[in-house]
PDB file of N, CA and C in Angstrom:
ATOM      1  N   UNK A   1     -32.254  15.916  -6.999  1.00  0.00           N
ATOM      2  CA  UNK A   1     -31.018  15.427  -7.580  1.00  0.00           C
ATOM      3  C   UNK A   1     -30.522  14.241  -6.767  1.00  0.00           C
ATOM      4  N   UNK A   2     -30.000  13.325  -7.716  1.00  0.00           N
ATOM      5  CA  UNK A   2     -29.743  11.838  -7.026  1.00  0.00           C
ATOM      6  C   UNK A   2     -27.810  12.341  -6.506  1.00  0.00           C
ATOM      7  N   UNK A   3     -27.957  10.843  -5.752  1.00  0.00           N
ATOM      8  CA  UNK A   3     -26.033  11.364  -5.105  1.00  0.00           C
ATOM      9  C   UNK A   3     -25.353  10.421  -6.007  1.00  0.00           C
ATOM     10  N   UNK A   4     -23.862  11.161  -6.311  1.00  0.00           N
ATOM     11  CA  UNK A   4     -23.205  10.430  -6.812  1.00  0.00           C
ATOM     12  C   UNK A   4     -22.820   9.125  -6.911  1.00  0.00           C
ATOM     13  N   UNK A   5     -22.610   8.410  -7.508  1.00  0.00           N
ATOM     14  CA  UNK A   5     -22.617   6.795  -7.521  1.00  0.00           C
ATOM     15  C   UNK A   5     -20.771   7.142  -6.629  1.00  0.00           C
ATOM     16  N   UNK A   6     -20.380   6.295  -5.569  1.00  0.00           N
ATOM     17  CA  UNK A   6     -18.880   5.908  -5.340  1.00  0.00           C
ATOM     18  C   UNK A   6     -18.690   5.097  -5.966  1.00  0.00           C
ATOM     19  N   UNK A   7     -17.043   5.297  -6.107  1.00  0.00           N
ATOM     20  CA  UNK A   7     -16.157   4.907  -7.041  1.00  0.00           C
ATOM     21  C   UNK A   7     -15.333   4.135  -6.220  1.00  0.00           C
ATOM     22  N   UNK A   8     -14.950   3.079  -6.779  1.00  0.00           N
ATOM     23  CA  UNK A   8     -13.521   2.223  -5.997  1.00  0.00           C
ATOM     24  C   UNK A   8     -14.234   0.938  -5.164  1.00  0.00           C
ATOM     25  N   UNK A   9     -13.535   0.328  -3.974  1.00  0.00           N
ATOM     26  CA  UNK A   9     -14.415  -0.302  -3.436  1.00  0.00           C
ATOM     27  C   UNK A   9     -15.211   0.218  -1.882  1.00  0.00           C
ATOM     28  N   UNK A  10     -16.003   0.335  -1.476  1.00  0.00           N
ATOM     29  CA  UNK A  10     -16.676   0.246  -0.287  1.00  0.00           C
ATOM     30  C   UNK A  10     -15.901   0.531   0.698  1.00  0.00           C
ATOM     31  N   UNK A  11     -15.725   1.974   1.146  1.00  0.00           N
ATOM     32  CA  UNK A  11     -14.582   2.067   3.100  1.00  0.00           C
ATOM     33  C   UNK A  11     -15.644   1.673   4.207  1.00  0.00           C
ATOM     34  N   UNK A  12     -14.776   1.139   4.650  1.00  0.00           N
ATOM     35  CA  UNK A  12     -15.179   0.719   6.352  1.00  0.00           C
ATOM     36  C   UNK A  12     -15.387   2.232   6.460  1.00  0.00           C
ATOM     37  N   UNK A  13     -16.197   1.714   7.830  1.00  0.00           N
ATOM     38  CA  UNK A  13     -16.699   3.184   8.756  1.00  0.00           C
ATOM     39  C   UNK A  13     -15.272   3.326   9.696  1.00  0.00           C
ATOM     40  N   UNK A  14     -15.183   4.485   9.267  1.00  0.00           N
ATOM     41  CA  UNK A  14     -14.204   5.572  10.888  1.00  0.00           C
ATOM     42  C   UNK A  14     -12.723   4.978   9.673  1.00  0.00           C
ATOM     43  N   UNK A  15     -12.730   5.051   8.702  1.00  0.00           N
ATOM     44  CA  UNK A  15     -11.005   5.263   8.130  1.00  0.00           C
ATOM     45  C   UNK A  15     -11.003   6.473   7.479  1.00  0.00           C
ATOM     46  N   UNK A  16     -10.286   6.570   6.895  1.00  0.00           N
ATOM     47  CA  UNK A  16      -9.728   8.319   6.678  1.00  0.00           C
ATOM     48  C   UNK A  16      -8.744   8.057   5.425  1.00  0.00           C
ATOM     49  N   UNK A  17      -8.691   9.250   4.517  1.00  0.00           N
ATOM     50  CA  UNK A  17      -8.384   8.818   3.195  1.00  0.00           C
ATOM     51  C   UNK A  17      -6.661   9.165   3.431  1.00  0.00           C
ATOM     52  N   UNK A  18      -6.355   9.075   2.676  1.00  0.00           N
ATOM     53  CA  UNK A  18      -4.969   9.394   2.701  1.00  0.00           C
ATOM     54  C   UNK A  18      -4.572   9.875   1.064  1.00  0.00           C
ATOM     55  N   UNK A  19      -3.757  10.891   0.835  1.00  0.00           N
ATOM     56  CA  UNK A  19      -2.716  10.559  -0.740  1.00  0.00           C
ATOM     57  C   UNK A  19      -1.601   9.847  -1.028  1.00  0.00           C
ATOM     58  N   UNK A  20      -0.850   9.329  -2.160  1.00  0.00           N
ATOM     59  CA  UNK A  20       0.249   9.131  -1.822  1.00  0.00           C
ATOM     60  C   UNK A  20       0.465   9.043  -3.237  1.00  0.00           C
ATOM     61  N   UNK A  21       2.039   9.209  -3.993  1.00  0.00           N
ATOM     62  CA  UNK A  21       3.150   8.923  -5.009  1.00  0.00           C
ATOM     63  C   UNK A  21       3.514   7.633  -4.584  1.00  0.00           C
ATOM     64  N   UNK A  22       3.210   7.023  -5.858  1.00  0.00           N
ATOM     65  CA  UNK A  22       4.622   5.874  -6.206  1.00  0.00           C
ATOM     66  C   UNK A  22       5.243   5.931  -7.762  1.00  0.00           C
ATOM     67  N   UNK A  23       6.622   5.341  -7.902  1.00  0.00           N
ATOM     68  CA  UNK A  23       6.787   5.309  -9.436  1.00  0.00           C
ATOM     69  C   UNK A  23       6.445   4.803 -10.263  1.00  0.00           C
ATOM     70  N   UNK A  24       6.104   4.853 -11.458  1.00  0.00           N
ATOM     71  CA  UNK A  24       5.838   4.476 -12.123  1.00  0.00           C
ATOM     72  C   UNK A  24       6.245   2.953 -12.372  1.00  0.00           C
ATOM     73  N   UNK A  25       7.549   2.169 -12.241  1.00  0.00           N
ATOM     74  CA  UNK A  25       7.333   0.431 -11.989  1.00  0.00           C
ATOM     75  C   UNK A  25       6.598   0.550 -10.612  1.00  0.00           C
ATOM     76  N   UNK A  26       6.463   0.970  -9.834  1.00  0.00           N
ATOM     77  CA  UNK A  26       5.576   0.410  -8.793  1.00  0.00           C
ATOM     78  C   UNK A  26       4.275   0.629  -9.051  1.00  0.00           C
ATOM     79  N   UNK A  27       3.652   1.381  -9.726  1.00  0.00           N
ATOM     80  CA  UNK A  27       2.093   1.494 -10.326  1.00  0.00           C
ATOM     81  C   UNK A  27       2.104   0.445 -10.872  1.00  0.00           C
ATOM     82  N   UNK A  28       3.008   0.091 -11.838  1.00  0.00           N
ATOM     83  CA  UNK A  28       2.994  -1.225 -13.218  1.00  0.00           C
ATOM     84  C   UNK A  28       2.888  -2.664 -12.203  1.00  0.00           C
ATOM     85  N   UNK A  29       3.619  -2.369 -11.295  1.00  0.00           N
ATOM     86  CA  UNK A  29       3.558  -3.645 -10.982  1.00  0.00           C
ATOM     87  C   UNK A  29       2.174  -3.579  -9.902  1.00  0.00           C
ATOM     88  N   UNK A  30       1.311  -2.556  -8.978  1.00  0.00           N
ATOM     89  CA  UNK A  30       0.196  -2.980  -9.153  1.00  0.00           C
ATOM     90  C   UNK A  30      -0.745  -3.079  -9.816  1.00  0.00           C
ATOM     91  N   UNK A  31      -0.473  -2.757 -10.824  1.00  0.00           N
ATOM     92  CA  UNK A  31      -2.005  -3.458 -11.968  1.00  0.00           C
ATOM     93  C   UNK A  31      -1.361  -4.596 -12.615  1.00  0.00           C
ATOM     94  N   UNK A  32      -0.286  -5.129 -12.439  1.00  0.00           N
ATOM     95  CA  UNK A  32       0.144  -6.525 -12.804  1.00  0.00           C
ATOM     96  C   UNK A  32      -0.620  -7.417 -11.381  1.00  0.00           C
ATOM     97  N   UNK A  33      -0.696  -7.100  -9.922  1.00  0.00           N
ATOM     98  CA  UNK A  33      -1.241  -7.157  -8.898  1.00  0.00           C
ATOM     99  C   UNK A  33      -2.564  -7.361  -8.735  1.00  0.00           C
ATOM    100  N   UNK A  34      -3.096  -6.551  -9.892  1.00  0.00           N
ATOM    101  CA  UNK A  34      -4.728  -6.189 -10.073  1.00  0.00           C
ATOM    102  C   UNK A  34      -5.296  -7.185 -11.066  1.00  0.00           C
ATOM    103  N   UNK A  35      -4.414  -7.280 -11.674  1.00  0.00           N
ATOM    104  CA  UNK A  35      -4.676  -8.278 -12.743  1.00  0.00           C
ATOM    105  C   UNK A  35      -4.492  -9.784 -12.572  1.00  0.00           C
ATOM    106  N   UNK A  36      -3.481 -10.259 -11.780  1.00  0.00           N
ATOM    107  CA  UNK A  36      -3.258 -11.563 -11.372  1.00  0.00           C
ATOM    108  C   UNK A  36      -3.558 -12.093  -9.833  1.00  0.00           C
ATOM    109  N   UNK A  37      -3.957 -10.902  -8.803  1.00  0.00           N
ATOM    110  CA  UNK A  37      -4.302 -11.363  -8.271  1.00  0.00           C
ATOM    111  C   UNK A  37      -5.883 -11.368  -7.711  1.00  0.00           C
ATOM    112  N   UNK A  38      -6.386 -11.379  -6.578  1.00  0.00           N
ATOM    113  CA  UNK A  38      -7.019 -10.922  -5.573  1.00  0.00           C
ATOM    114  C   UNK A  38      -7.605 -10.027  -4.934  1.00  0.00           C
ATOM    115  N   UNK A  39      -6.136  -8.957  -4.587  1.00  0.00           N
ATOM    116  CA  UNK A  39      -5.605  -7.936  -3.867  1.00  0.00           C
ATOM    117  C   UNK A  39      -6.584  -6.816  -3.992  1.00  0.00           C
ATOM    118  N   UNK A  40      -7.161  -6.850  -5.068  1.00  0.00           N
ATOM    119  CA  UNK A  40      -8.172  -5.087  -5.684  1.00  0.00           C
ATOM    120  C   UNK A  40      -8.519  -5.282  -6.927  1.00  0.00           C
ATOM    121  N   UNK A  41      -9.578  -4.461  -7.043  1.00  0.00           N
ATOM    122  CA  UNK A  41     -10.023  -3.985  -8.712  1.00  0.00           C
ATOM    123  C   UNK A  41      -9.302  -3.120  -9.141  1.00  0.00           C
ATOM    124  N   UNK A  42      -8.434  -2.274  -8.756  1.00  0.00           N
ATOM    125  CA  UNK A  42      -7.930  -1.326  -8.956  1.00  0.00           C
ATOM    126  C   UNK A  42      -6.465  -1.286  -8.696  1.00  0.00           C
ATOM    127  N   UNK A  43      -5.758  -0.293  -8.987  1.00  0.00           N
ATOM    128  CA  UNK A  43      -4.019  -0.113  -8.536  1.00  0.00           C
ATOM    129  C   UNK A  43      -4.475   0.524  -7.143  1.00  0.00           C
ATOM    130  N   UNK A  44      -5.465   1.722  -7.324  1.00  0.00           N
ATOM    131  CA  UNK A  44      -5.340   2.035  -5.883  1.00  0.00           C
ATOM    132  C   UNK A  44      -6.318   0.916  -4.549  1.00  0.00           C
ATOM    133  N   UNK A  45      -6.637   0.192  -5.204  1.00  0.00           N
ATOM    134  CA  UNK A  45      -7.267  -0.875  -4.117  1.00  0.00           C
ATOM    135  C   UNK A  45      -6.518  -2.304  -4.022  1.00  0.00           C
ATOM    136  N   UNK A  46      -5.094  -2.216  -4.488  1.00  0.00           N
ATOM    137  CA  UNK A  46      -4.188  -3.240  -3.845  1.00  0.00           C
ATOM    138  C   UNK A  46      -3.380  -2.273  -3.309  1.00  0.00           C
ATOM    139  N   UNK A  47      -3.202  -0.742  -3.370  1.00  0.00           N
ATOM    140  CA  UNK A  47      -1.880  -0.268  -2.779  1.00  0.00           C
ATOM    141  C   UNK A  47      -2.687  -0.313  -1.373  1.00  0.00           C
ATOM    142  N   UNK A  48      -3.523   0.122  -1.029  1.00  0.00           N
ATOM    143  CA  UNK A  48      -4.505   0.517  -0.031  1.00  0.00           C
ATOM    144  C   UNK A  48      -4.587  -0.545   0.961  1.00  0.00           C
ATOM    145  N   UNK A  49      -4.628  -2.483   0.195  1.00  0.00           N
ATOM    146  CA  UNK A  49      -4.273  -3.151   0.663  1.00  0.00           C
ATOM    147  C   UNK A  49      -3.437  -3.844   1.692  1.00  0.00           C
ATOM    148  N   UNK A  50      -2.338  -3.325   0.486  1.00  0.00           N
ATOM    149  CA  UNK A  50      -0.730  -3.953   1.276  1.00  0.00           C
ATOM    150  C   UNK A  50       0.046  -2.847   1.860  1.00  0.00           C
ATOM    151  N   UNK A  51      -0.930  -1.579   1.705  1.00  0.00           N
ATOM    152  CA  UNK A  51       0.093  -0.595   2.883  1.00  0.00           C
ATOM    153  C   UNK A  51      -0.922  -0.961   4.414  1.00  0.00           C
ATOM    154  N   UNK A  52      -1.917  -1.197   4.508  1.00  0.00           N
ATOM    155  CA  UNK A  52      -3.171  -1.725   5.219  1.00  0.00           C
ATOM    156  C   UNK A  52      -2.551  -2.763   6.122  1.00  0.00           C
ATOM    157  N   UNK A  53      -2.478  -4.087   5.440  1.00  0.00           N
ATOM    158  CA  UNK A  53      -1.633  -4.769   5.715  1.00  0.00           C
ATOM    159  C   UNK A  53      -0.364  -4.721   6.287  1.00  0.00           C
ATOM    160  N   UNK A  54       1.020  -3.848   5.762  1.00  0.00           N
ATOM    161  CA  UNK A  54       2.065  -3.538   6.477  1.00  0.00           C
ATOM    162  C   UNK A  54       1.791  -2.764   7.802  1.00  0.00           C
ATOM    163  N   UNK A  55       1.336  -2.136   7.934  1.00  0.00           N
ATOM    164  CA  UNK A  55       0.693  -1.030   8.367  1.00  0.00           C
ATOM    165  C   UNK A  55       0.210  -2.070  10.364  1.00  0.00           C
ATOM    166  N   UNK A  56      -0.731  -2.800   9.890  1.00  0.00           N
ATOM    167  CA  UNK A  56      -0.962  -3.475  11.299  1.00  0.00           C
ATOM    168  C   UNK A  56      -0.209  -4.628  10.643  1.00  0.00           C
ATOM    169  N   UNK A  57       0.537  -5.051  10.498  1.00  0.00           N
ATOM    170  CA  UNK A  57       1.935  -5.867  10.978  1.00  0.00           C
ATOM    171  C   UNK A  57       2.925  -5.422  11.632  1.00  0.00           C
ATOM    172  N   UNK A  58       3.149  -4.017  11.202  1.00  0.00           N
ATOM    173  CA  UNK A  58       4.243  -2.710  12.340  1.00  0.00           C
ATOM    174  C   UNK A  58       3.126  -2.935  13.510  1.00  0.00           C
ATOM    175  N   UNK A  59       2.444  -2.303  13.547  1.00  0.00           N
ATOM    176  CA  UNK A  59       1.364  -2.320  14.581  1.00  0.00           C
ATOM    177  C   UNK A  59       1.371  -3.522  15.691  1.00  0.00           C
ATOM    178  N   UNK A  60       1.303  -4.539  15.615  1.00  0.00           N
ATOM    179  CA  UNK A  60       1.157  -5.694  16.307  1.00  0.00           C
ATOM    180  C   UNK A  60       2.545  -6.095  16.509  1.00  0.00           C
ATOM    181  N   UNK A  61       3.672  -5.845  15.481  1.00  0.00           N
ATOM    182  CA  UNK A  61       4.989  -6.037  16.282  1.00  0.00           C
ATOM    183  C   UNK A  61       5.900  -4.768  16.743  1.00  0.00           C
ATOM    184  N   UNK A  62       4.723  -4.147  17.471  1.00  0.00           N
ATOM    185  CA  UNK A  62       5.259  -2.651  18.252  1.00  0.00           C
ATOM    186  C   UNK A  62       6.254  -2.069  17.257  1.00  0.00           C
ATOM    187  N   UNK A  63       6.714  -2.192  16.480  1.00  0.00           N
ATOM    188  CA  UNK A  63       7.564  -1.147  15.624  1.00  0.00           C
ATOM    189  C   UNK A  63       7.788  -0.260  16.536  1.00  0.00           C
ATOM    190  N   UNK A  64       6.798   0.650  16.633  1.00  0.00           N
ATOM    191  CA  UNK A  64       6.981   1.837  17.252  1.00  0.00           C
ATOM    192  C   UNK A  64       7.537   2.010  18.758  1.00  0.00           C
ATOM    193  N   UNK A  65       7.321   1.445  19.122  1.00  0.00           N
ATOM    194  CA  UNK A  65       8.189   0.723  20.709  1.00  0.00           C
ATOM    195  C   UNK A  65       9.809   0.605  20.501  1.00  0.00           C
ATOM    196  N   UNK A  66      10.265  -0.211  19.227  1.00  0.00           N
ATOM    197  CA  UNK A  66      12.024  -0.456  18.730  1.00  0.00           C
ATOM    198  C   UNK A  66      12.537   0.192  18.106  1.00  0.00           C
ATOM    199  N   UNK A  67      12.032   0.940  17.066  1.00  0.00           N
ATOM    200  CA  UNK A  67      12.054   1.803  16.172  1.00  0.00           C
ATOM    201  C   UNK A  67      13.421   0.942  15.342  1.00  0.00           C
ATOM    202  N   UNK A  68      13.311  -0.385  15.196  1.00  0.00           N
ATOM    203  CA  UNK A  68      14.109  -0.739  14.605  1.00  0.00           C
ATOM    204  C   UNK A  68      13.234  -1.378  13.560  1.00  0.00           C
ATOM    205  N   UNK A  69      14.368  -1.270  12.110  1.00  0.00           N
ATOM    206  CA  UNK A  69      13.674  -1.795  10.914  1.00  0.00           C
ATOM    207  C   UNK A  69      13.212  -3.524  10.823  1.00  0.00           C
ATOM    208  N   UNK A  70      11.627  -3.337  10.265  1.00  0.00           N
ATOM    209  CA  UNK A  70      11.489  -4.923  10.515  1.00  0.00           C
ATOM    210  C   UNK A  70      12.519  -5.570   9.913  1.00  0.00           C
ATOM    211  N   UNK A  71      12.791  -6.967   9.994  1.00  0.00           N
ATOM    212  CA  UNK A  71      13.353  -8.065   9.500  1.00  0.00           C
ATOM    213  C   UNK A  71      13.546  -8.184   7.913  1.00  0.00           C
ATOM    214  N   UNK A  72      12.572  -8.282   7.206  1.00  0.00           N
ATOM    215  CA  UNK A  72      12.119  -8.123   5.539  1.00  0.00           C
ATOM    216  C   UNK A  72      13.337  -7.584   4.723  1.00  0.00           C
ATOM    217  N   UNK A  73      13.860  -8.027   3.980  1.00  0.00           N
ATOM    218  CA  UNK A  73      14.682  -7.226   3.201  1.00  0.00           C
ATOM    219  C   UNK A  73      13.771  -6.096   2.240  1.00  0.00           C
ATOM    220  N   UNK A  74      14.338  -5.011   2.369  1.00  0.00           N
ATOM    221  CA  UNK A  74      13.961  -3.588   1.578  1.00  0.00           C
ATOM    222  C   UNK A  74      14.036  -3.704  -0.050  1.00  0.00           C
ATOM    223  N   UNK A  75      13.013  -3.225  -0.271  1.00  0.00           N
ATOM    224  CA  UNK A  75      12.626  -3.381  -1.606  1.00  0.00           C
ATOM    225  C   UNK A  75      12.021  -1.877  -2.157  1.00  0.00           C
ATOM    226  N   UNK A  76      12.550  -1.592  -3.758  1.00  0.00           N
ATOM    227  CA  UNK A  76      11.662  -0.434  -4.135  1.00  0.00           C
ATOM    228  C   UNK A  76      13.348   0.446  -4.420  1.00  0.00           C
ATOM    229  N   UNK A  77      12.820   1.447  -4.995  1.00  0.00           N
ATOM    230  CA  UNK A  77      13.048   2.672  -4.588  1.00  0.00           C
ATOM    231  C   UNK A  77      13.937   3.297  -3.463  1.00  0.00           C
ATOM    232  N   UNK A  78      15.184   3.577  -3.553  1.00  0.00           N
ATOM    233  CA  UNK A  78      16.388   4.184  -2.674  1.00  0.00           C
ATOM    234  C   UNK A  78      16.533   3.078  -1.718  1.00  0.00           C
ATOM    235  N   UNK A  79      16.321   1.692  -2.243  1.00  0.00           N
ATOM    236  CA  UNK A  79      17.047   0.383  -1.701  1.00  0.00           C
ATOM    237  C   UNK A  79      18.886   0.427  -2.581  1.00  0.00           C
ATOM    238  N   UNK A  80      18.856   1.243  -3.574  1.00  0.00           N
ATOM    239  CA  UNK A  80      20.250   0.902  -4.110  1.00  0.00           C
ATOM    240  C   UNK A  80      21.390   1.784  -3.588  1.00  0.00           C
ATOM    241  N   UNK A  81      22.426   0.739  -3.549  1.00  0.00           N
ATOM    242  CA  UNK A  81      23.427   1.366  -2.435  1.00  0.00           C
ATOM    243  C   UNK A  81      24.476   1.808  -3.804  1.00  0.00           C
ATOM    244  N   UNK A  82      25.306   2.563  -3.372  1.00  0.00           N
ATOM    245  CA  UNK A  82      26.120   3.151  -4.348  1.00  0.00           C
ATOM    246  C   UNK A  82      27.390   2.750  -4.002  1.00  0.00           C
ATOM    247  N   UNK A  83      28.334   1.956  -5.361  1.00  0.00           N
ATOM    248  CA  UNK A  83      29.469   1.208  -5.328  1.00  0.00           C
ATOM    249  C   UNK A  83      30.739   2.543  -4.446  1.00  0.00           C
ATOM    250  N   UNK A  84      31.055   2.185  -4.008  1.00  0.00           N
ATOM    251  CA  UNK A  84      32.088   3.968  -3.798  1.00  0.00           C
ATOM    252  C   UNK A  84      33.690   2.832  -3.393  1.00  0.00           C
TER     253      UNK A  84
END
């Protein structure tokens, strides 16, 4: 018996999978991502990307050393503040 064909694109050696939820406009907008850009063949091979990406940008500006929020204005999901 032959081995399964993989699916998606090609992992580097020594990474490790992960799961994750996003909402539904944030799926939409990566296969708008997938589609116009670069980034992946897939929704899950631009999320994989740009969390990749964020990911060693915390990394290289010690984040974890300040534990203060980068610079970037917050985007997404429980960015909305409530009028009170």
């Amino acid at each position: 018996m032959g081995k399964k064909p993989k699916r998606g694109a090609p992992k580097k050696e020594g990474t490790r999978p992960i799961r994750m939820r996003v909402s539904g406009n944030l799926y939409a907008y990566l296969g708008l991502l997938k589609r116009e850009t670069m980034l992946g063949k897939s929704e899950n091979d631009v999320a994989e990307r740009l969390l990749t990406d964020k990911l060693c940008e915390l990394l290289d500006q010690k984040y974890h050393e300040t534990g203060k929020p980068p610079e970037a204005a917050k985007h997404g999901e429980g960015s909305e503040t409530k009028a009170g």
